[in-house]
N, C-alpha and C. Protein backbone atom coordinates (compact mmCIF):
# COMPACT_ATOMS: atom_id res chain seq x y z
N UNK A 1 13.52 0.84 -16.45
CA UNK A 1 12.16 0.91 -15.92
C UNK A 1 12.05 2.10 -14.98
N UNK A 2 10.83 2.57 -15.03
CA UNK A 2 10.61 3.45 -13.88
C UNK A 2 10.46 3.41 -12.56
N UNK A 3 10.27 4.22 -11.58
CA UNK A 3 10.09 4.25 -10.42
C UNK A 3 8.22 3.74 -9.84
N UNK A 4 8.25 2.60 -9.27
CA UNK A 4 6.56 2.45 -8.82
C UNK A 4 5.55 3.73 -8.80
N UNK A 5 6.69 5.20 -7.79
CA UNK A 5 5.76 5.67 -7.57
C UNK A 5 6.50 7.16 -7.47
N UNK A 6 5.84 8.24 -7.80
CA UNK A 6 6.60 9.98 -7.92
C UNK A 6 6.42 10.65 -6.98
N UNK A 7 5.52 10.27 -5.79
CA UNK A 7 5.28 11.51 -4.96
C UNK A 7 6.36 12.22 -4.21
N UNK A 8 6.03 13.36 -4.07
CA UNK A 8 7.42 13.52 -3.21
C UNK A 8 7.08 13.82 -1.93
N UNK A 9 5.73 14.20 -1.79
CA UNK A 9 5.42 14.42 -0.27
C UNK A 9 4.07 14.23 -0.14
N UNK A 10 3.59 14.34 1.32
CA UNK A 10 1.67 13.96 1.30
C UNK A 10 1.06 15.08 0.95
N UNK A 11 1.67 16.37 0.54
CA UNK A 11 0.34 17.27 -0.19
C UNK A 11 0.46 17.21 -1.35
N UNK A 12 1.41 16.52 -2.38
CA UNK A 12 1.52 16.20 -3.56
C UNK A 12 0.17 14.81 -4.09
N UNK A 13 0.37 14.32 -3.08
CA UNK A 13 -0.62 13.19 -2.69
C UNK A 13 -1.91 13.61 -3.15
N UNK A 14 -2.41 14.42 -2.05
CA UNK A 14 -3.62 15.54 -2.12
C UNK A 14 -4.13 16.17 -3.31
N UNK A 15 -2.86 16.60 -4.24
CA UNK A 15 -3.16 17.36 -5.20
C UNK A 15 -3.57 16.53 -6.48
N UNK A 16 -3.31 15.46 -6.46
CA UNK A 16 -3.45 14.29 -7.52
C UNK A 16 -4.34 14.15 -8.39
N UNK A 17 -4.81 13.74 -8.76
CA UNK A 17 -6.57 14.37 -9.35
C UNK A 17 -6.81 13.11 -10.13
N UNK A 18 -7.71 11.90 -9.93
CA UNK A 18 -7.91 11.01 -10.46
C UNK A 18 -9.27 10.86 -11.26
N UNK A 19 -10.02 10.46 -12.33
CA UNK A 19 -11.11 10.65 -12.45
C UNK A 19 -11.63 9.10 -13.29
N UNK A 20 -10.45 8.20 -12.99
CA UNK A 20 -10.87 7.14 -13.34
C UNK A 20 -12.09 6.21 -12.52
N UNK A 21 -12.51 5.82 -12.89
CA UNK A 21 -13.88 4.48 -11.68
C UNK A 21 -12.99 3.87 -11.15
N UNK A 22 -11.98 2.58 -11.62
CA UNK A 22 -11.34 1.45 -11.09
C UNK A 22 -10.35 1.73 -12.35
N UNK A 23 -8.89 0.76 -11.55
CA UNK A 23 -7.72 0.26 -12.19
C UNK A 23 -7.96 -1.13 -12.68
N UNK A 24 -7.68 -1.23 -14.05
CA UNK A 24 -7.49 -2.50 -14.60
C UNK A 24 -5.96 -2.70 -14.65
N UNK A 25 -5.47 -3.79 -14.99
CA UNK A 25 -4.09 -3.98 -15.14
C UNK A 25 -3.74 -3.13 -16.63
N UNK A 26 -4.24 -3.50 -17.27
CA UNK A 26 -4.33 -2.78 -18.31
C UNK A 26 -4.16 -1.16 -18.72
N UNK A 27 -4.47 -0.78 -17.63
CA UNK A 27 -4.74 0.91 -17.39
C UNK A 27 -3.08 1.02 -16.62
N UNK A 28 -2.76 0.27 -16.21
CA UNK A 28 -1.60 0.32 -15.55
C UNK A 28 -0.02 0.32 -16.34
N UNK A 29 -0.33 0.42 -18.00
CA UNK A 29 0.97 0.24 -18.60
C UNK A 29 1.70 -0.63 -18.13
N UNK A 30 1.39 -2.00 -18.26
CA UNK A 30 2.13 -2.96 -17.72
C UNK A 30 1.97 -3.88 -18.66
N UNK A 31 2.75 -4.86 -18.86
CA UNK A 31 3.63 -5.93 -19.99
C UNK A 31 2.18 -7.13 -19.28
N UNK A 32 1.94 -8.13 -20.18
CA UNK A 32 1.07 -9.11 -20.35
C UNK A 32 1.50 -10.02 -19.40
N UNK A 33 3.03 -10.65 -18.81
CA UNK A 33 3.20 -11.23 -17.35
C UNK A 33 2.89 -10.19 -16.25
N UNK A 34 2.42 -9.22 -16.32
CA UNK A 34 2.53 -8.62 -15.05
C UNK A 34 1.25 -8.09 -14.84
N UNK A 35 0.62 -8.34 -15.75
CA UNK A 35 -0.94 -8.22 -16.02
C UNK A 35 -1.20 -10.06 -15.15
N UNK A 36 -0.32 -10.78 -15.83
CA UNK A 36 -0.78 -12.53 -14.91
C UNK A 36 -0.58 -11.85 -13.87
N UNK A 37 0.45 -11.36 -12.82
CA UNK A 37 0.66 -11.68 -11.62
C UNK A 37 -0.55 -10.93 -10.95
N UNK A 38 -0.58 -9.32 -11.78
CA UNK A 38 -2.21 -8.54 -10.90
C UNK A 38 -3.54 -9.51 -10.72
N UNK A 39 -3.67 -10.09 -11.49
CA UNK A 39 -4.54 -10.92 -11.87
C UNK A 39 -4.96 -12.30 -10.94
N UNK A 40 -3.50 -12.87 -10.71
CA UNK A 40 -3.54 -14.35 -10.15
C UNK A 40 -3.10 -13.90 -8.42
N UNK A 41 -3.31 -12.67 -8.36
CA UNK A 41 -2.81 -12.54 -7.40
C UNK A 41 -3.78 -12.46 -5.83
N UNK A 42 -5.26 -12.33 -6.50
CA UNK A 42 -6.49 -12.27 -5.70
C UNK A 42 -6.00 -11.10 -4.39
N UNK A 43 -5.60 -10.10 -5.46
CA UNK A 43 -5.81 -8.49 -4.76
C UNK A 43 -6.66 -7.65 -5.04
N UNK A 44 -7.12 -6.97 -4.51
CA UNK A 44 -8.29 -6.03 -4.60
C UNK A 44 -7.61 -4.81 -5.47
N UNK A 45 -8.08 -4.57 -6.59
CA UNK A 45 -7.36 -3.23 -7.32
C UNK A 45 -7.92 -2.30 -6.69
N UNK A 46 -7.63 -1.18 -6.25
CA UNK A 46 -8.33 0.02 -5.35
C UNK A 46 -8.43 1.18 -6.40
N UNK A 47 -9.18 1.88 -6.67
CA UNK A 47 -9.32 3.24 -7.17
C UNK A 47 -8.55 4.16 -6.57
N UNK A 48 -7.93 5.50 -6.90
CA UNK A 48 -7.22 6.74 -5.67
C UNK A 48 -8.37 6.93 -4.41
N UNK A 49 -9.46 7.17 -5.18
CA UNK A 49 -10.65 8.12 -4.86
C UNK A 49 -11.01 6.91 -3.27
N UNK A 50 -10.93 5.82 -3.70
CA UNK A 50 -11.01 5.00 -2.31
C UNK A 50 -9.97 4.77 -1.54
N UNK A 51 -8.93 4.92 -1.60
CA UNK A 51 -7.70 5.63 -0.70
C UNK A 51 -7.83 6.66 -0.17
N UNK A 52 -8.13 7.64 -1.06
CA UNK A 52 -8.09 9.14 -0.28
C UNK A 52 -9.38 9.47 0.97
N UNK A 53 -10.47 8.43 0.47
CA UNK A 53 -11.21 8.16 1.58
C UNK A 53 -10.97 7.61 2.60
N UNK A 54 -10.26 6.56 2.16
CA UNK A 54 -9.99 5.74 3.58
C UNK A 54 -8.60 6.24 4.15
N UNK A 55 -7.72 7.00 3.87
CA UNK A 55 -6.79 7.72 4.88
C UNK A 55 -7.73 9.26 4.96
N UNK A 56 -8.47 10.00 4.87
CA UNK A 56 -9.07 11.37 5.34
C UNK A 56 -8.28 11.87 4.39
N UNK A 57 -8.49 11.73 3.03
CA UNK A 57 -7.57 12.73 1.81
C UNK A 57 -6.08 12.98 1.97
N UNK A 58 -5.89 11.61 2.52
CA UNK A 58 -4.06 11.32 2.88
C UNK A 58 -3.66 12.41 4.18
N UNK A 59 -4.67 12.64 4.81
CA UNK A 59 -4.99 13.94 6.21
C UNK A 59 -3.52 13.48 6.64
N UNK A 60 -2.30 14.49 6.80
CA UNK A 60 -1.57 14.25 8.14
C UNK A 60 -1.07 13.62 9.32
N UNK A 61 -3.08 13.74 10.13
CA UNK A 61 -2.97 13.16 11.27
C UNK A 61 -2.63 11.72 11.33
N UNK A 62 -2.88 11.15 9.78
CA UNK A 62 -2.99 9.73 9.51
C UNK A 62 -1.82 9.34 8.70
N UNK A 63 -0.51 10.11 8.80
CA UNK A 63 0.79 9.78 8.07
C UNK A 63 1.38 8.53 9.50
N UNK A 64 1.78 7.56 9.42
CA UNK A 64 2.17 6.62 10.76
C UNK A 64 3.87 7.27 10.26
N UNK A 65 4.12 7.16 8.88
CA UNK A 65 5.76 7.09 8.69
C UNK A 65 6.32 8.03 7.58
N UNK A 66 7.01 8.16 7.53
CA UNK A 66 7.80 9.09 5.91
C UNK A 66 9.46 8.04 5.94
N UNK A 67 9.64 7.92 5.11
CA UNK A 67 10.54 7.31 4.66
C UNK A 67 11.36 7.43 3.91
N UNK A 68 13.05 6.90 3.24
CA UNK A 68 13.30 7.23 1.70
C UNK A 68 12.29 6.15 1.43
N UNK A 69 11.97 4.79 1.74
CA UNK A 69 10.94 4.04 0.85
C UNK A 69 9.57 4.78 0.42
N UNK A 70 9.03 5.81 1.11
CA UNK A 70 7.85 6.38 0.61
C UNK A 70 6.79 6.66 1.78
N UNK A 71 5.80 7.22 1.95
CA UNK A 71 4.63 7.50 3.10
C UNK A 71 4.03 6.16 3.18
N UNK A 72 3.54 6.20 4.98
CA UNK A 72 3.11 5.04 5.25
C UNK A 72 1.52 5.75 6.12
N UNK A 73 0.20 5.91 5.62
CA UNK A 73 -1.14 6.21 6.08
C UNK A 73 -1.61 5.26 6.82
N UNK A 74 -1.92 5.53 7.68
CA UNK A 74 -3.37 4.60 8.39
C UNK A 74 -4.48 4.92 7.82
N UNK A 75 -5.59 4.23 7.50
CA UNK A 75 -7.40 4.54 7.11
C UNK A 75 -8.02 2.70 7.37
N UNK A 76 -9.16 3.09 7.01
CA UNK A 76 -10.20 2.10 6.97
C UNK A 76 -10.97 1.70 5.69
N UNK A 77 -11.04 0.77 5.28
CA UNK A 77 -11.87 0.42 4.59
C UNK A 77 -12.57 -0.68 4.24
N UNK A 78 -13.91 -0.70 3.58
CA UNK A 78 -14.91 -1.52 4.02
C UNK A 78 -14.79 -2.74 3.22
N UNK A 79 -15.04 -4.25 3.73
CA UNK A 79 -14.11 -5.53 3.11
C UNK A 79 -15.85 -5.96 3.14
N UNK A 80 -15.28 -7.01 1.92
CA UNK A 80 -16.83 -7.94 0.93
C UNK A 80 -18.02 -7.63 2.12
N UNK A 81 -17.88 -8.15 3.59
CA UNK A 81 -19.23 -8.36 4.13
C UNK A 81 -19.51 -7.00 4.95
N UNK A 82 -18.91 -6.21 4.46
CA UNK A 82 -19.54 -4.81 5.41
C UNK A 82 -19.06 -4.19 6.39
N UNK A 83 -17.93 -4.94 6.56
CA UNK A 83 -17.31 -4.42 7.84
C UNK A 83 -16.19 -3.42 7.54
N UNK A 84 -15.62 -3.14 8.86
CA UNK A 84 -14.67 -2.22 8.43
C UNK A 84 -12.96 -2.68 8.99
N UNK A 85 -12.48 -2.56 7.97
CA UNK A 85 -11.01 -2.90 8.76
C UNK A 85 -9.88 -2.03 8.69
N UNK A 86 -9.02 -1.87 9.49
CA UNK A 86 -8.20 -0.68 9.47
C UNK A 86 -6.42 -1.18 8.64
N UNK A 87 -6.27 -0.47 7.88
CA UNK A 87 -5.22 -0.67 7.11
C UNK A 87 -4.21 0.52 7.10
N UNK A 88 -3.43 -0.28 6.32
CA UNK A 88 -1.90 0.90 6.31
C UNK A 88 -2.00 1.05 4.60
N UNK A 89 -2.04 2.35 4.23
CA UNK A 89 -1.87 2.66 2.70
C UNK A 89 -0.49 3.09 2.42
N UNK A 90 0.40 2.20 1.78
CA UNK A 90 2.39 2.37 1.76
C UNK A 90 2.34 3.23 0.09
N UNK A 91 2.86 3.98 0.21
CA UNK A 91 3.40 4.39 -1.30
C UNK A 91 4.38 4.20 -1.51
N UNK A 92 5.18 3.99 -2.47
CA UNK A 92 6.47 2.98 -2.70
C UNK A 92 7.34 3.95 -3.75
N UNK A 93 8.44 4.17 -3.43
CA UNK A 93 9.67 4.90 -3.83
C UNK A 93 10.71 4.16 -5.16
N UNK A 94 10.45 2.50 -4.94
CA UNK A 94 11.35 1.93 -5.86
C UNK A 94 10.76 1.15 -6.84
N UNK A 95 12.00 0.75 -7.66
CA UNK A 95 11.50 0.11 -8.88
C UNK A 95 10.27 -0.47 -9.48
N UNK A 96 10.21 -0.52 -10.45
CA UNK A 96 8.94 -1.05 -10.97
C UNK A 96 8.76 -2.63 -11.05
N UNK A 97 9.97 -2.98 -11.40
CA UNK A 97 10.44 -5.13 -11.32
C UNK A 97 9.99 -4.78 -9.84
N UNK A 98 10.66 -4.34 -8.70
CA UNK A 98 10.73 -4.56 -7.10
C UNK A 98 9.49 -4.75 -7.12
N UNK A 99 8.72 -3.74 -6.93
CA UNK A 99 7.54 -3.29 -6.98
C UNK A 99 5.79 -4.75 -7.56
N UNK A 100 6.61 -4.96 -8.46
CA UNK A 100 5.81 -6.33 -8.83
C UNK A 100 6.02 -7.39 -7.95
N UNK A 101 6.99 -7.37 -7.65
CA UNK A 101 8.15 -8.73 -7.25
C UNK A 101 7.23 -8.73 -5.67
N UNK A 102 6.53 -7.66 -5.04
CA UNK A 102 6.36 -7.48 -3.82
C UNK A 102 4.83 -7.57 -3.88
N UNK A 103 4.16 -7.45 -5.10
CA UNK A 103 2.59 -8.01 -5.53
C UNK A 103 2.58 -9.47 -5.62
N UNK A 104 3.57 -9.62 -6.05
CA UNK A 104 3.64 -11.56 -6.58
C UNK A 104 3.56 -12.03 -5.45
N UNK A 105 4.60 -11.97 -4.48
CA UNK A 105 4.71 -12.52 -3.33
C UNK A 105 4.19 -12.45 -2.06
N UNK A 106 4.05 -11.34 -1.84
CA UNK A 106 3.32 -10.99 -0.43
C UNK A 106 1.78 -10.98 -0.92
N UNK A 107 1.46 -10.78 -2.10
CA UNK A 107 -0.19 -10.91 -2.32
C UNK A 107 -0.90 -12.85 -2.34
N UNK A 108 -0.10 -13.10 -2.23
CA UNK A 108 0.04 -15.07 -1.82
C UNK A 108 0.62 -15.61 -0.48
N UNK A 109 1.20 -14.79 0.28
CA UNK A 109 1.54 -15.07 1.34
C UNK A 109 0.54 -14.59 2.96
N UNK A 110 0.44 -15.27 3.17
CA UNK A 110 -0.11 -15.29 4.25
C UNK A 110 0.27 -15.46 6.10
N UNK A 111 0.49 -14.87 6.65
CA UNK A 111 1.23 -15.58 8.05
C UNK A 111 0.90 -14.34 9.17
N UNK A 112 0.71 -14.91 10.11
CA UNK A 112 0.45 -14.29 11.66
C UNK A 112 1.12 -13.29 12.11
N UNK A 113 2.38 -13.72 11.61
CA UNK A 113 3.27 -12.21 11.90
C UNK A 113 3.63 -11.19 11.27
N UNK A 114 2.90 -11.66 9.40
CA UNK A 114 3.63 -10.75 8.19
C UNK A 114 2.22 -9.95 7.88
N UNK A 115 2.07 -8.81 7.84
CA UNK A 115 0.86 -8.02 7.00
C UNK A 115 0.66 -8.50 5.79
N UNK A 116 0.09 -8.54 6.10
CA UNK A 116 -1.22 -8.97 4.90
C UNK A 116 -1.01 -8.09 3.34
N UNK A 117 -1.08 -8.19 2.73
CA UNK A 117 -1.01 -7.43 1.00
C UNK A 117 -2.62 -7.84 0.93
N UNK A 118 -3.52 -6.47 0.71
CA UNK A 118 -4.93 -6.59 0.64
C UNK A 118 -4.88 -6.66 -0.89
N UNK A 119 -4.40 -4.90 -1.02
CA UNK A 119 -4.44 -4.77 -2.50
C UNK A 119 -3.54 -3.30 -3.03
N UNK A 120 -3.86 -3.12 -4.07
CA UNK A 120 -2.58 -2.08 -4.69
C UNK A 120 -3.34 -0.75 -5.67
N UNK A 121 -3.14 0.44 -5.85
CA UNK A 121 -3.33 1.17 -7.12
C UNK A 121 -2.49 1.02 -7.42
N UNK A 122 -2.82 1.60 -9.11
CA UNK A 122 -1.69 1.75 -9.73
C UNK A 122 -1.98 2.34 -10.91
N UNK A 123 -2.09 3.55 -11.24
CA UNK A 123 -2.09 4.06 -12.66
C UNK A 123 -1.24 4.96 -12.34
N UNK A 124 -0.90 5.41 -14.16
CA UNK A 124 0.49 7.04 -14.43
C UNK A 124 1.44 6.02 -14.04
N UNK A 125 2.10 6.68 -13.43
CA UNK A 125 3.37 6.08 -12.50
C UNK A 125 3.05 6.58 -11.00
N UNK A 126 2.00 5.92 -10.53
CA UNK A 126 1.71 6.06 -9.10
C UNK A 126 1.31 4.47 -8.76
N UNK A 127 2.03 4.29 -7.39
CA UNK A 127 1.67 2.93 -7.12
C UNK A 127 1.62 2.67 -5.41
N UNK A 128 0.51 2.26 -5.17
CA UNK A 128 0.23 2.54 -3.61
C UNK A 128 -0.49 0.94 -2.79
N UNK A 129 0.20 0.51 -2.09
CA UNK A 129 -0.39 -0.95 -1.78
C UNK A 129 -0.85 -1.19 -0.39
N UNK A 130 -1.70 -1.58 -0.56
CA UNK A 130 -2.92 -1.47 0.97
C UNK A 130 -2.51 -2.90 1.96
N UNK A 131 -1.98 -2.77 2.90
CA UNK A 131 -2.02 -3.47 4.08
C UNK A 131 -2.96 -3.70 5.69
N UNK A 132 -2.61 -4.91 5.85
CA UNK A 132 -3.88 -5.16 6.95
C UNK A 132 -2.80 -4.29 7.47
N UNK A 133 -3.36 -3.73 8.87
CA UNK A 133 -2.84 -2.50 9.97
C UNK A 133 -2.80 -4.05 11.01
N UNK A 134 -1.24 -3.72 11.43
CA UNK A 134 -0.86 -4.13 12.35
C UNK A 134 -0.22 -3.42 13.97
N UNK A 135 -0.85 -3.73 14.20
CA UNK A 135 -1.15 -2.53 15.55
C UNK A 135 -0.07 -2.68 16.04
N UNK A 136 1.28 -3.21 16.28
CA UNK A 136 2.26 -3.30 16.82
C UNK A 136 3.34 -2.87 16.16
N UNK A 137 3.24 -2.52 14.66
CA UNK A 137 3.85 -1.47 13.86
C UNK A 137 5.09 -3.03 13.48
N UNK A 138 5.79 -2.73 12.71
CA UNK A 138 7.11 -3.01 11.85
C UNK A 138 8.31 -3.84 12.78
N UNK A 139 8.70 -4.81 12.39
CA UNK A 139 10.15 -5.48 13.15
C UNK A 139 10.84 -4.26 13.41
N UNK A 140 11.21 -3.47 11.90
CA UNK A 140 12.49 -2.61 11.85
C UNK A 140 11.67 -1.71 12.95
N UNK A 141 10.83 -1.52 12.86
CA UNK A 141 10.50 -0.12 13.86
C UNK A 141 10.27 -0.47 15.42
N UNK A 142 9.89 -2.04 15.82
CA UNK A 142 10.20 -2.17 16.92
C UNK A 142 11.83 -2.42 17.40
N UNK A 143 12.66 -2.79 16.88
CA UNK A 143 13.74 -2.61 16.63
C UNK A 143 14.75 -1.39 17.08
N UNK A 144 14.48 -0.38 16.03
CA UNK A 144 15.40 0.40 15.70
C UNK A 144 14.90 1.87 16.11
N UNK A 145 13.19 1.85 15.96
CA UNK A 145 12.65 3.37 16.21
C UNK A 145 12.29 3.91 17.80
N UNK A 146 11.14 4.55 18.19
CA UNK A 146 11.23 4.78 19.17
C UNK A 146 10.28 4.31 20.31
N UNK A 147 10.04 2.95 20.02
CA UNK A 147 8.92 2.24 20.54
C UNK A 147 9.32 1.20 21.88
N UNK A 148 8.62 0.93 22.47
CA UNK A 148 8.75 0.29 23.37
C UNK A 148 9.61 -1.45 22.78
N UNK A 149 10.85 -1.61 23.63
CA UNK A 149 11.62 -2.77 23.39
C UNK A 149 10.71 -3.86 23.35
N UNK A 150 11.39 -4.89 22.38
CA UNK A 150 10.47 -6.23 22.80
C UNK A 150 11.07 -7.00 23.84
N UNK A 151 10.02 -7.67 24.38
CA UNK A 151 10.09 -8.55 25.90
C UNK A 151 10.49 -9.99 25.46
N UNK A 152 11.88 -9.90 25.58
CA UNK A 152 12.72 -11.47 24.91
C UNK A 152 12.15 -12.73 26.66
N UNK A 153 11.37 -11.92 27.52
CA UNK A 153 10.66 -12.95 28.32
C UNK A 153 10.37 -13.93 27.66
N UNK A 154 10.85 -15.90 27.77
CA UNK A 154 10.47 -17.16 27.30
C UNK A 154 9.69 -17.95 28.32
């Protein structure tokens, strides 16, 4: 199987050129179970063209991370009743099974401390999955990066 996703950097991103309306599963070269999981998964399929809006055309200023897993964007975008909510757009470096395996599950899971799986593109071999923005950033990155320690205060 292939890789979720090819980019190799955020002006590759930029250069992309999509001219589809919306992703169906279908459009996605994907096998008839994995068409169930897009499906049963009550994720929002995103177009590029509404990504590249909602990070500023994958702008720089709005890269939070680079990774070997892949770029991590901040943007906004507008949910069923009009509002606006701010999300993290992840592009993903590994497998294509992984890659599902992380639609199946986190697009059904729900919890206070885990981001949210809104929704995903996915056509060619590009695959990019939209998260609620959690303002306190990543375990591993409070952890390990260069952020303020957590307060083990009980």
């Amino acid at each position: 199987m292939g890789n979720c996703l090819t980019f190799k950097s955020p002006s590759s991103i930029q250069g992309v050129r999509h001219n589809r309306v919306s992703a169906t599963p279908l459009m996605l070269g994907i096998t008839q179970s994995e068409e169930v999981i897009l499906l049963s998964s009550n994720l929002k399929s995103f177009t590029f063209n509404e990504l590249k809006t909602a990070t500023q055309n994958f702008h720089p200023d709005n890269l939070i991370e680079e990774g070997r897993f892949g770029f991590v964007f901040k943007g906004w975008i507008t949910v069923k009743n009009g509002t606006r909510m701010e999300v993290i757009v992840r592009s993903i470096k590994y497998r294509h099974l992984e890659c599902m395996v992380e639609i199946k599950y986190l697009g059904k899971l729900h919890h206070p401390n885990i981001a949210r799986l809104i929704g995903y593109y996915g056509e060619d071999a590009n695959r990019l999955l939209v998260y609620e923005f959690m303002p306190n950033g990543s375990l591993a990155r409070r952890l390990f990066g260069n952020s303020q320690p957590l307060s083990w205060n009980l």
